[in-house]
Protein backbone atom coordinates (compact mmCIF):
# COMPACT_ATOMS: atom_id res chain seq x y z
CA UNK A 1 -46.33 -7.47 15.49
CA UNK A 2 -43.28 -7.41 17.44
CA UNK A 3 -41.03 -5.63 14.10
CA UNK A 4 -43.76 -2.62 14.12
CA UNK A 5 -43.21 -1.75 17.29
CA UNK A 6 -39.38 -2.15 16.49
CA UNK A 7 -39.79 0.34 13.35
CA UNK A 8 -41.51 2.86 15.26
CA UNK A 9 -39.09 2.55 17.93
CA UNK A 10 -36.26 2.88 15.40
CA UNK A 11 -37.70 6.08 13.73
CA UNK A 12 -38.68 7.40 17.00
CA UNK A 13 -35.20 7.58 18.14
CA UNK A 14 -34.27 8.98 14.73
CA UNK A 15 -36.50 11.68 15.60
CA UNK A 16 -35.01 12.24 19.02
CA UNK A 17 -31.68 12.50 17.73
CA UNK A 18 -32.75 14.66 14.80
CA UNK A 19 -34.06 17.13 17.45
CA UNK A 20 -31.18 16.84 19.56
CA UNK A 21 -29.01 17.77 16.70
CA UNK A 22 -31.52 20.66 15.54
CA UNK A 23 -31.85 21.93 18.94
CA UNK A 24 -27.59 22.73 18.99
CA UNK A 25 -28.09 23.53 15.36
CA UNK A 26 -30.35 26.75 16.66
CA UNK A 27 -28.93 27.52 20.01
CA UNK A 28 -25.48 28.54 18.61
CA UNK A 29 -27.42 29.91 15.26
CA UNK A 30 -24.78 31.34 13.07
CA UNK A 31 -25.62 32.60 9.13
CA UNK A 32 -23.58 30.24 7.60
CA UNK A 33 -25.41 26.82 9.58
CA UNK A 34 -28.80 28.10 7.39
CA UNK A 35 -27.74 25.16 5.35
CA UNK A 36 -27.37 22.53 8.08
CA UNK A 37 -30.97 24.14 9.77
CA UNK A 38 -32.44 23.60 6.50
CA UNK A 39 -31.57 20.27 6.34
CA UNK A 40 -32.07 19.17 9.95
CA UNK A 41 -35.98 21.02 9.35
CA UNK A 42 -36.27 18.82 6.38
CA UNK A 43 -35.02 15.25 7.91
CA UNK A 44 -37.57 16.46 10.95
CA UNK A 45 -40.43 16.75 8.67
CA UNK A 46 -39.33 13.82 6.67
CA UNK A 47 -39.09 11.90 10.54
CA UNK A 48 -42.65 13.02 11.12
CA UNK A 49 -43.95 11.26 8.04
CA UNK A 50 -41.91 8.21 8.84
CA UNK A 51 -43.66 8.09 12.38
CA UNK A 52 -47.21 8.70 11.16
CA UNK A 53 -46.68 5.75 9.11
CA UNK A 54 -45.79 3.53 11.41
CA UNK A 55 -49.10 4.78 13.40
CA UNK A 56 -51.21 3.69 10.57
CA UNK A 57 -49.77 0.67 10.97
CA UNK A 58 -50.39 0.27 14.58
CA UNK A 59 -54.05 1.75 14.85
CA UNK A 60 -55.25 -1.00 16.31
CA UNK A 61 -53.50 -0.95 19.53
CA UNK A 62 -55.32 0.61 22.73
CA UNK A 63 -53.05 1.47 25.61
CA UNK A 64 -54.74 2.92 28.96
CA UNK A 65 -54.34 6.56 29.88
CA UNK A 66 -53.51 5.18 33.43
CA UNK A 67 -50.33 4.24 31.81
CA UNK A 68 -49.50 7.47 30.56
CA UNK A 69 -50.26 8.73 33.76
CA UNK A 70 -47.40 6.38 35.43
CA UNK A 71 -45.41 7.57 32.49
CA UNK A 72 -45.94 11.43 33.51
CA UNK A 73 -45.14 10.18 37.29
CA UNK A 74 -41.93 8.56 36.08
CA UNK A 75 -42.77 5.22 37.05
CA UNK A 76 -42.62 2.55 34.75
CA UNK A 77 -45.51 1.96 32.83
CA UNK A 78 -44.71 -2.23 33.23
CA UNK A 79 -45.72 -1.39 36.78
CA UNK A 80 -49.42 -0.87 35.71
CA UNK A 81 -49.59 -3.88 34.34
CA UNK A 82 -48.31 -6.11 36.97
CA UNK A 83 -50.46 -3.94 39.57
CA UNK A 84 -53.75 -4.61 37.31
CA UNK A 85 -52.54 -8.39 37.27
CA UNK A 86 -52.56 -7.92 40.95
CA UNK A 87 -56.08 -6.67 41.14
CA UNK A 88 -57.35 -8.95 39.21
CA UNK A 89 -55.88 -11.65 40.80
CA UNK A 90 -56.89 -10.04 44.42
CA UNK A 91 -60.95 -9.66 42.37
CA UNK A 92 -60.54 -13.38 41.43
CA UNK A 93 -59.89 -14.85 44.77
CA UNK A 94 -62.35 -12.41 45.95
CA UNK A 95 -64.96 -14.07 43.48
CA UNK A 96 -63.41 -17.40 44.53
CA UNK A 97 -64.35 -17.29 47.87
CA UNK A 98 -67.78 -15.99 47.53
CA UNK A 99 -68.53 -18.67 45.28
CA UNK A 100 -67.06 -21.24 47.92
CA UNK A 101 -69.33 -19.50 50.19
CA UNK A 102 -72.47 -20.06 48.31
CA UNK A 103 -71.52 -23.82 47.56
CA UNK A 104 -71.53 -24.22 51.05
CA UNK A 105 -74.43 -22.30 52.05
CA UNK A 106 -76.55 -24.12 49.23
CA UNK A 107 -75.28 -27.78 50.68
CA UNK A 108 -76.41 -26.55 53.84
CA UNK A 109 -79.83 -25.03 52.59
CA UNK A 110 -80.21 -28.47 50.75
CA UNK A 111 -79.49 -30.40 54.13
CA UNK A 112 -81.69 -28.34 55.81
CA UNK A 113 -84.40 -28.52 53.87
CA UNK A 114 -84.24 -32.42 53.31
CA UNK A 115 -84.78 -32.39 57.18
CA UNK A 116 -87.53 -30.26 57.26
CA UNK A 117 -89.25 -30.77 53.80
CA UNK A 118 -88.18 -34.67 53.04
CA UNK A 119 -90.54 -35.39 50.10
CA UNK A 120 -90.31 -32.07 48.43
CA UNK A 121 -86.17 -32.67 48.35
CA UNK A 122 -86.74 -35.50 47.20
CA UNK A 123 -88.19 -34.83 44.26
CA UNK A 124 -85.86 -31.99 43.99
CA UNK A 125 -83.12 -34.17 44.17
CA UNK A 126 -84.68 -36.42 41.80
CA UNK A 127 -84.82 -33.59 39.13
CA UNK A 128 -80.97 -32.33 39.77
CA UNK A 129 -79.46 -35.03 40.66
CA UNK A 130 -78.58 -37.17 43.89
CA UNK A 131 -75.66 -35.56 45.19
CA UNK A 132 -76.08 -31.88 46.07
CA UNK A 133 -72.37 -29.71 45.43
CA UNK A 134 -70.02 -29.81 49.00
């Protein structure tokens, strides 16, 4: 996976450079560079077909518009992904200790209940087993 991204990095800085080059080409346009214009128009085109190549190769791949946005900020688009790590690792321990929470309340219910309603947890715990979750 890792050499298609490679190709269409390599053609896309082909490209680059091809426009670079085409972009002197026409700002100091003289007659006699028709030749080298020509040329440059046809290795754009030809640099265009190369790249839509490489995305039929690469259809597959989804990437989030909120990393183009941090693209169009000018922030590294790495930093999206480690600040979605970071929210899902801030969700999980979120989750984490709600869960705790109900493991505790649900011993306690179970406790509670034993005191109040003795043969009815006992059959309960005879069904799910002796040893309610701490």
């Amino acid at each position: 996976m890792a050499e298609k991204f490679d190709n269409l990095e390599e053609h896309l800085e082909k490209f680059v450079e091809n426009i670079r080059q085409l972009g002197i080409i026409v700002s100091d346009f003289q007659p006699s560079s028709q030749t080298g214009l020509n040329q440059k128009l046809n290795f754009m085109i030809t640099g265009l077909q190369d790249i839509e190549k490489c995305r039929q190769q690469l259809h597959d791949i989804n990437v989030p518009l909120e990393a183009f946005e941090y693209i169009d900020q000018g922030r590294n688009p790495q930093l999206y992904t480690k600040e979605c790590l970071e929210r899902a690792l801030a969700k999980n321990e979120q989750v984490k200790g709600k869960i705790d929470t109900m493991t505790k309340f649900k011993s306690l219910l179970i406790s509670e209940l034993g005191k109040v309603f003795p043969e009815e947890m006992a059959r309960y715990k005879a069904i799910h087993g002796d040893d309610p979750p701490s």
